[in-house]
PDB file of N, CA and C in Angstrom:
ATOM      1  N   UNK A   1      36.744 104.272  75.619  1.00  0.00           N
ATOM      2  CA  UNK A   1      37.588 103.772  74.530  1.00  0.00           C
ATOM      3  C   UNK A   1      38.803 104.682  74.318  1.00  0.00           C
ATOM      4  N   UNK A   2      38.592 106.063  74.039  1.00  0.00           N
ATOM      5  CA  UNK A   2      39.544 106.711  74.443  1.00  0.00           C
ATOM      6  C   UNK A   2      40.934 106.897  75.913  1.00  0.00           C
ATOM      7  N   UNK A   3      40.396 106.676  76.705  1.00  0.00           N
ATOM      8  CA  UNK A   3      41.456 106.242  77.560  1.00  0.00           C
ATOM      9  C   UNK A   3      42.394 105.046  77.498  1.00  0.00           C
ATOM     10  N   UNK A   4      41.232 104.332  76.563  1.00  0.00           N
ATOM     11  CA  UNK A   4      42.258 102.641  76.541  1.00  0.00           C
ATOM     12  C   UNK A   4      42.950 102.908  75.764  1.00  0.00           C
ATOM     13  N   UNK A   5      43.077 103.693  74.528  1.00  0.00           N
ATOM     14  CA  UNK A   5      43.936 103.991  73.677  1.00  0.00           C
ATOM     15  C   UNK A   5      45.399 105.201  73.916  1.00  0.00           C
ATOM     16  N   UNK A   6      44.476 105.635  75.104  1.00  0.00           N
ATOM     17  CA  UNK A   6      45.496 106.190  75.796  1.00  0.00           C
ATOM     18  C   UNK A   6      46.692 105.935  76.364  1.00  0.00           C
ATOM     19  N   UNK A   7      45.962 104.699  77.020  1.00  0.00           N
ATOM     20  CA  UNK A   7      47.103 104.017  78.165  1.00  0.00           C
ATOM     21  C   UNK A   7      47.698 102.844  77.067  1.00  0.00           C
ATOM     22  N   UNK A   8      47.428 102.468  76.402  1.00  0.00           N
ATOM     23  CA  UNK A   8      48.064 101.664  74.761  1.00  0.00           C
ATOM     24  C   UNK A   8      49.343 102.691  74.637  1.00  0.00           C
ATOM     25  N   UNK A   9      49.005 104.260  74.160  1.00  0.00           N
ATOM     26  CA  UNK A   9      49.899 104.963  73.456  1.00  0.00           C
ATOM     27  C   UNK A   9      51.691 105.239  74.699  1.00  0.00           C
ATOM     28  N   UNK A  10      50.529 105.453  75.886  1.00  0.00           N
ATOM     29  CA  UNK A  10      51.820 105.750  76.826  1.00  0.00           C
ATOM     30  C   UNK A  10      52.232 104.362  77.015  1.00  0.00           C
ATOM     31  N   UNK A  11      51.859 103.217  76.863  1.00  0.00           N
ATOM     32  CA  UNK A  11      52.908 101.942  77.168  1.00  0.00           C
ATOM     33  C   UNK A  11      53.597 102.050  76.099  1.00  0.00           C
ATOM     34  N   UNK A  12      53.338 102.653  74.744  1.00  0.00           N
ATOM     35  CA  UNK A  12      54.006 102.130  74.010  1.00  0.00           C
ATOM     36  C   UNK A  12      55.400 102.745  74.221  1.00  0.00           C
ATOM     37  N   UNK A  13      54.841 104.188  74.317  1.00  0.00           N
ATOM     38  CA  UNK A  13      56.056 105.126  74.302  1.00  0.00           C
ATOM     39  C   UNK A  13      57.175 104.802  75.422  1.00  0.00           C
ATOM     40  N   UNK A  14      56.521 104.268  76.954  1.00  0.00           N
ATOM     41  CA  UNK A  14      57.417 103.724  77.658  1.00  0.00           C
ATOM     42  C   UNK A  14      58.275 102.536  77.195  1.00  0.00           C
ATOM     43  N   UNK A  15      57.580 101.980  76.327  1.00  0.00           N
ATOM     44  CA  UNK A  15      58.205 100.465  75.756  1.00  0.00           C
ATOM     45  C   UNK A  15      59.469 100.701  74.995  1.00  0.00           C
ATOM     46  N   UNK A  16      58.953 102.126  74.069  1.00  0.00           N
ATOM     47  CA  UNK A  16      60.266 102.674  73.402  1.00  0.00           C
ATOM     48  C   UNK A  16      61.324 103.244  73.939  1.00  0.00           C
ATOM     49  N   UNK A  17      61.138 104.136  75.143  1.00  0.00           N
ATOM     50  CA  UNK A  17      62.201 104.406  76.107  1.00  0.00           C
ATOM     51  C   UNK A  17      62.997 103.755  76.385  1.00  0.00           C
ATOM     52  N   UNK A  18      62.333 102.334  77.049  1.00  0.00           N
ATOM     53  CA  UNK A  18      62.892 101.252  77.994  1.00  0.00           C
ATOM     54  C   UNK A  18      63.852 100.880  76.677  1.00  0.00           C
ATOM     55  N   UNK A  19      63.518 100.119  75.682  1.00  0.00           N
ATOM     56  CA  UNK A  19      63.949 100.037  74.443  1.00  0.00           C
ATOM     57  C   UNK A  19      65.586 100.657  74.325  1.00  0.00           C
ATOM     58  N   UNK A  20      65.558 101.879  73.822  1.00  0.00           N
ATOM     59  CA  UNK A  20      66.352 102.790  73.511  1.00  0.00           C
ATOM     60  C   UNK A  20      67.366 103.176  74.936  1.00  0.00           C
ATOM     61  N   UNK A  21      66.926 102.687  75.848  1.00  0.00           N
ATOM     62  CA  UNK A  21      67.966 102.855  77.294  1.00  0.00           C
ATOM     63  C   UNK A  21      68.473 101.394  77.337  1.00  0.00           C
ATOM     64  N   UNK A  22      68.124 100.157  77.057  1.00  0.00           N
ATOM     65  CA  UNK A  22      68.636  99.550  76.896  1.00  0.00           C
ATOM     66  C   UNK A  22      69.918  98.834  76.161  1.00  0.00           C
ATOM     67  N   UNK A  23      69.458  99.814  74.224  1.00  0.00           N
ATOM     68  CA  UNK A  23      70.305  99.856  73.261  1.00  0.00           C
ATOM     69  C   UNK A  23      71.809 100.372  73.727  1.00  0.00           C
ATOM     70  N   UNK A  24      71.860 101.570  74.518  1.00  0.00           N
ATOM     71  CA  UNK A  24      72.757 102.562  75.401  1.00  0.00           C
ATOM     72  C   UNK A  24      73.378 101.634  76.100  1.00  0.00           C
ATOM     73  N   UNK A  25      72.648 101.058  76.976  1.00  0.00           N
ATOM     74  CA  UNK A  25      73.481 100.003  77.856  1.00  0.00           C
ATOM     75  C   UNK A  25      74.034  99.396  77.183  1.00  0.00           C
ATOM     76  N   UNK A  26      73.697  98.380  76.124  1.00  0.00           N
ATOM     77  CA  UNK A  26      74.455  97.004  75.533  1.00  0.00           C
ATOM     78  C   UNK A  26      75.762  97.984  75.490  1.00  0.00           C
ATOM     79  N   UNK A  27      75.866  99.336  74.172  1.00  0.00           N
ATOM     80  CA  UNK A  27      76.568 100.155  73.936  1.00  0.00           C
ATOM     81  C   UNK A  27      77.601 100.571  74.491  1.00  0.00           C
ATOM     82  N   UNK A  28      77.174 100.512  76.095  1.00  0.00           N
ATOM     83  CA  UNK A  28      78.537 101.127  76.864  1.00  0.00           C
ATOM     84  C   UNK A  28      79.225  99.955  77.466  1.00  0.00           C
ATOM     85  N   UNK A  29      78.247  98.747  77.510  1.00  0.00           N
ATOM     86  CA  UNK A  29      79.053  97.402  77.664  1.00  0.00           C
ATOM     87  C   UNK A  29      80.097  96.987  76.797  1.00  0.00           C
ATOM     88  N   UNK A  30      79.591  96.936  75.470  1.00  0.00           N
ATOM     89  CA  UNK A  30      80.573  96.995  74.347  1.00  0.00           C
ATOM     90  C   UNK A  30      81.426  97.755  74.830  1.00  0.00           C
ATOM     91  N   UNK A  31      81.413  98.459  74.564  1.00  0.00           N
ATOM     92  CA  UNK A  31      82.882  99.811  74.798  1.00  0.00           C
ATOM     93  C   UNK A  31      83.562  99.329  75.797  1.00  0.00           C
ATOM     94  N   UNK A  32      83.148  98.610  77.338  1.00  0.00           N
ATOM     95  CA  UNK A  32      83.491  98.797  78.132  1.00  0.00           C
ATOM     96  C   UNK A  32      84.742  97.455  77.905  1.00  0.00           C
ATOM     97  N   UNK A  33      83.616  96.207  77.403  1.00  0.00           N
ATOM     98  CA  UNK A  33      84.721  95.238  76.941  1.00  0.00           C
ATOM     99  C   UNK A  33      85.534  95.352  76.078  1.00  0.00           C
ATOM    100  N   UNK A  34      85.287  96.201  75.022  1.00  0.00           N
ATOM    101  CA  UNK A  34      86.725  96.800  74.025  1.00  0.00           C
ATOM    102  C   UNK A  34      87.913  97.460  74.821  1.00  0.00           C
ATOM    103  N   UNK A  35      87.142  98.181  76.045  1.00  0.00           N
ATOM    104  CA  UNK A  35      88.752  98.495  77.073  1.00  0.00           C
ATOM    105  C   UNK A  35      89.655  98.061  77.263  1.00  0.00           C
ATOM    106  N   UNK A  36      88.457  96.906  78.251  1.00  0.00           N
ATOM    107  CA  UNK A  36      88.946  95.870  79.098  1.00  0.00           C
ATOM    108  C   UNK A  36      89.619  94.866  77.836  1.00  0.00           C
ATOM    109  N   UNK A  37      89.636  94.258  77.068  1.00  0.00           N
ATOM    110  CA  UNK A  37      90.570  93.285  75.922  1.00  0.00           C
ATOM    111  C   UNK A  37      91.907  94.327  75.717  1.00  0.00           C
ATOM    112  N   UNK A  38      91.493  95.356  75.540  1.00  0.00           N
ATOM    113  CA  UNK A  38      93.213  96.455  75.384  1.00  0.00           C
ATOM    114  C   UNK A  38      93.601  96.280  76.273  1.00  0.00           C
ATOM    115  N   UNK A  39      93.188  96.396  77.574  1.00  0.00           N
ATOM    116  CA  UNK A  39      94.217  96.723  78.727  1.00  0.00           C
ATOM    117  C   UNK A  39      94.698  95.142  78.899  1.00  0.00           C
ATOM    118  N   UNK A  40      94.073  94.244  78.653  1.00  0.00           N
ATOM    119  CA  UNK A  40      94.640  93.405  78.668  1.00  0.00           C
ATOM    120  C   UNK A  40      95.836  92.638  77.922  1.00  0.00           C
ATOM    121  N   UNK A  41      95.349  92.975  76.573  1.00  0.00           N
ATOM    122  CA  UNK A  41      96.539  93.262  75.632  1.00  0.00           C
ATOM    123  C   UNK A  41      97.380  93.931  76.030  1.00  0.00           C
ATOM    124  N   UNK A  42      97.513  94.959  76.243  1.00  0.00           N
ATOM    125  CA  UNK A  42      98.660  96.234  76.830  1.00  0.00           C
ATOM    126  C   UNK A  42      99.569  94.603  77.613  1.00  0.00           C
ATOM    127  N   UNK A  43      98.836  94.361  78.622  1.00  0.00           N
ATOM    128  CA  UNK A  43      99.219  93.854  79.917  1.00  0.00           C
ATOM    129  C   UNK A  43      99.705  92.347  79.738  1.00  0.00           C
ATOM    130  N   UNK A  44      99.918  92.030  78.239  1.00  0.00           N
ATOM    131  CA  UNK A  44     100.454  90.717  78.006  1.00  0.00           C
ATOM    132  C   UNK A  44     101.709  91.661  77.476  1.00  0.00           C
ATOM    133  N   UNK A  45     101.475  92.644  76.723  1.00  0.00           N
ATOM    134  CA  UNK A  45     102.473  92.149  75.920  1.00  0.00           C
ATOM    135  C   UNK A  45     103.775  93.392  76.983  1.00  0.00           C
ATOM    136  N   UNK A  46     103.199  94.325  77.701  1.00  0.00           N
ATOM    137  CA  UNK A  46     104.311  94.409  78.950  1.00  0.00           C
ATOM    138  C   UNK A  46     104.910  93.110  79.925  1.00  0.00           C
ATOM    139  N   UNK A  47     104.187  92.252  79.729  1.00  0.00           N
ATOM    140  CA  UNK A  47     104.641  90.757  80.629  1.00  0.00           C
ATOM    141  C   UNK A  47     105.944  90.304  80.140  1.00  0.00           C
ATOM    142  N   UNK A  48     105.581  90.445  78.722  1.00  0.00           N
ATOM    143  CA  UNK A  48     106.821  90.021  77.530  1.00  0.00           C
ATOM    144  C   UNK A  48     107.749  90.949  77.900  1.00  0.00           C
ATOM    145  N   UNK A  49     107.963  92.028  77.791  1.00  0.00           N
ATOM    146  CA  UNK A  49     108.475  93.298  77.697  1.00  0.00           C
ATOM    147  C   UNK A  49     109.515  92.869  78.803  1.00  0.00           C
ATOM    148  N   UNK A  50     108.806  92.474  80.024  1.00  0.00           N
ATOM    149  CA  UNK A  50     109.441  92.171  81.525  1.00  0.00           C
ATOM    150  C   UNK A  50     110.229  90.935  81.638  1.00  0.00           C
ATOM    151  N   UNK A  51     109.562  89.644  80.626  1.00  0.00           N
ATOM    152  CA  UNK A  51     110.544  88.617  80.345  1.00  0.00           C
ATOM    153  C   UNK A  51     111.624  89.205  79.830  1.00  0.00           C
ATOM    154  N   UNK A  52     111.767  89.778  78.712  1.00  0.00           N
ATOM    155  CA  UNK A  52     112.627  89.687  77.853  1.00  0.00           C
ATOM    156  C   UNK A  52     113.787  90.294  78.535  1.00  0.00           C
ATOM    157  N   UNK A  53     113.167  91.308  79.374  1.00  0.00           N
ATOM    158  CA  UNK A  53     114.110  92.650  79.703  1.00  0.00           C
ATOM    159  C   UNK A  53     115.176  91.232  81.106  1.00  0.00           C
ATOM    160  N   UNK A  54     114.336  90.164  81.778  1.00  0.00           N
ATOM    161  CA  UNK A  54     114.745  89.890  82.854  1.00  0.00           C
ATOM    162  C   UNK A  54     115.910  88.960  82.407  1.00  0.00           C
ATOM    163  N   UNK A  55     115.671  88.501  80.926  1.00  0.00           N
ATOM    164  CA  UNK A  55     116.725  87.625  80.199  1.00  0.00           C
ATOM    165  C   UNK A  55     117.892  88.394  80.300  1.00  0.00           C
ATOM    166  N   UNK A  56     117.627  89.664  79.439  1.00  0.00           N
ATOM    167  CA  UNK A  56     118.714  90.506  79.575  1.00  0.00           C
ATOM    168  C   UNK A  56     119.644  90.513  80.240  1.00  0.00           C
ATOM    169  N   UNK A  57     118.702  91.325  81.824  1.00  0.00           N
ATOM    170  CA  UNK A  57     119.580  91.368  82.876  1.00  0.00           C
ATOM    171  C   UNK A  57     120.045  89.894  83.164  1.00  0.00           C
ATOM    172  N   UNK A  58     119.562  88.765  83.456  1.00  0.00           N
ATOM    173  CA  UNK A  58     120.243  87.463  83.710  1.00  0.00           C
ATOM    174  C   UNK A  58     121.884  87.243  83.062  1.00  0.00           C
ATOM    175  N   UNK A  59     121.874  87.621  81.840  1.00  0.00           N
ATOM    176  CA  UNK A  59     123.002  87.622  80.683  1.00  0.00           C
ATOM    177  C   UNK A  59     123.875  88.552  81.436  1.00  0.00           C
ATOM    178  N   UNK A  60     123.668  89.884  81.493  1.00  0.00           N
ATOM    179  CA  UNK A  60     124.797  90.418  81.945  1.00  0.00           C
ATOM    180  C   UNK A  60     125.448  90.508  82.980  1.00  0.00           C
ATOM    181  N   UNK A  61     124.613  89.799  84.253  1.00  0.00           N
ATOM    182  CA  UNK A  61     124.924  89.566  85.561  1.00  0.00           C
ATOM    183  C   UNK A  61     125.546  88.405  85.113  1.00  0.00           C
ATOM    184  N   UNK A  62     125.387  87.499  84.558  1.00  0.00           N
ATOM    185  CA  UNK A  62     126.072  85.905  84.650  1.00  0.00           C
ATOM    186  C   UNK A  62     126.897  86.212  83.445  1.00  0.00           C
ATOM    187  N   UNK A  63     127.130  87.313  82.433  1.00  0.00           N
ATOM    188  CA  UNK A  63     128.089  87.339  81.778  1.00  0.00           C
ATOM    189  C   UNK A  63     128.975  88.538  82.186  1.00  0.00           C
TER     190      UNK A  63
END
């Protein structure tokens, strides 16, 4: 009986590991997609940056 309660206590504790390494993961996923949406942001609004600038130049070459 004692051993069964044994091998109960160490699943559990593995259960909590697995658990808590998992929490970590979601965690660095998050983060990872909060990057990735900035850099993407960054990367629209330099797109703009590159329109606007190409208007520019269009204007002063044709003006």
């Amino acid at each position: 009986m004692k051993i069964f309660i044994r091998c109960i206590k160490t699943l559990a504790g593995r259960a909590k590991t697995l658990v808590s390494r998992a929490k970590t993961l979601i965690g660095s996923v998050k983060i990872l997609m909060g990057s990735i949406k900035t850099l993407v942001s960054r990367a629209k609004i330099l797109a703009r940056r590159a329109k606007t600038l190409a208007c520019y130049s269009k204007r002063i070459i044709s003006g």
